[in-house]
Protein backbone atom coordinates (compact mmCIF):
# COMPACT_ATOMS: atom_id res chain seq x y z
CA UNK A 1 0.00 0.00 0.00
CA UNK A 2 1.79 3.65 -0.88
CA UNK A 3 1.68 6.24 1.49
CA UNK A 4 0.14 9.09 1.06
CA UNK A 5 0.81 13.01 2.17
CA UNK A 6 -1.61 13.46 5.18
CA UNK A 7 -2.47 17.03 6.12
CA UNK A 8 -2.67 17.87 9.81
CA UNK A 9 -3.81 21.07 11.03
CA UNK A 10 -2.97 21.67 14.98
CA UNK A 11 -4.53 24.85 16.56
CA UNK A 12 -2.18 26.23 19.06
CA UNK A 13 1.58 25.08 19.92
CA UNK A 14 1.61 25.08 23.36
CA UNK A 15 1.88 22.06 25.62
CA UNK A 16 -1.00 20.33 24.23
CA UNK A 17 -0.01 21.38 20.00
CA UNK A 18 3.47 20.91 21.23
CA UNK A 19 2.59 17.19 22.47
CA UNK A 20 -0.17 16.35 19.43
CA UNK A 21 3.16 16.92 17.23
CA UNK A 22 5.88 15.25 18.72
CA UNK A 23 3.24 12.15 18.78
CA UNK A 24 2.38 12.36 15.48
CA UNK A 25 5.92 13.34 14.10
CA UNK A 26 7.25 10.02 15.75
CA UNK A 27 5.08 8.00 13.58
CA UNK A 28 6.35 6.29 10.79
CA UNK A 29 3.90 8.51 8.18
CA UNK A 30 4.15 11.12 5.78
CA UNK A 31 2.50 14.35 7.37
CA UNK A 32 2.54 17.89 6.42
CA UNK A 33 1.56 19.87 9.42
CA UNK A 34 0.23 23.19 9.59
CA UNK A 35 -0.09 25.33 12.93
CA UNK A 36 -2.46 28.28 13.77
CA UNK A 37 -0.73 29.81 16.60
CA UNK A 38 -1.87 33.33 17.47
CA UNK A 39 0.91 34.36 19.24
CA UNK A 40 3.47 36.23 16.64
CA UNK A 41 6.34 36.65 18.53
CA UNK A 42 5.97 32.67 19.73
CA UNK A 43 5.69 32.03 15.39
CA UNK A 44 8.83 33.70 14.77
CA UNK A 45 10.71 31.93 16.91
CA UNK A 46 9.05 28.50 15.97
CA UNK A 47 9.66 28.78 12.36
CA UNK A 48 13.76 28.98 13.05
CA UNK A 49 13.21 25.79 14.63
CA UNK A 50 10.61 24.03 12.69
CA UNK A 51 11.45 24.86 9.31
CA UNK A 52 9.16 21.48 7.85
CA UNK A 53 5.78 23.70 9.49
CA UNK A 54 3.49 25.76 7.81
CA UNK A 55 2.81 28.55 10.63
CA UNK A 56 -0.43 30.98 9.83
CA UNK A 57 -1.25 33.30 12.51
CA UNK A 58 -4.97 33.97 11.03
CA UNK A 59 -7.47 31.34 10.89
CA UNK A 60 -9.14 33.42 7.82
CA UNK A 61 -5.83 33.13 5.62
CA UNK A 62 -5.89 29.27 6.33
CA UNK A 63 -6.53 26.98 3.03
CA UNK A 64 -9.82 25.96 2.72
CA UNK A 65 -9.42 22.45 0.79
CA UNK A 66 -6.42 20.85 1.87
CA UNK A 67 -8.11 19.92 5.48
């Protein structure tokens, strides 16, 4: 069976996002994940360290299809 590209969408990165991720991420799947976190300051710095994440701080300028 081929795997396919999975989209995730987590709302908020804090301990519970932060968790959801790290669970996911350890499985042996192909995921993109995608992250509505509100906090701006809190994106910037998670983008330097999570460069495989699409971050949106918006829920309105999420994609509508892909989830």
């Amino acid at each position: 069976m081929e795997n396919q590209l999975k989209n995730i969408l987590i709302y908020g990165f804090g301990r519970m996002g932060l968790t959801h991720f790290a669970i996911l991420n350890s499985l042996e799947l192909d995921f993109n994940f995608t992250v509505l976190e509100t906090d701006k300051k809190m994106v910037a710095i998670l983008r330097k360290n999570f460069p495989e994440i699409t971050f949106y701080t918006d829920e309105s300028k999420l994609p509508k299809n892909p989830f």
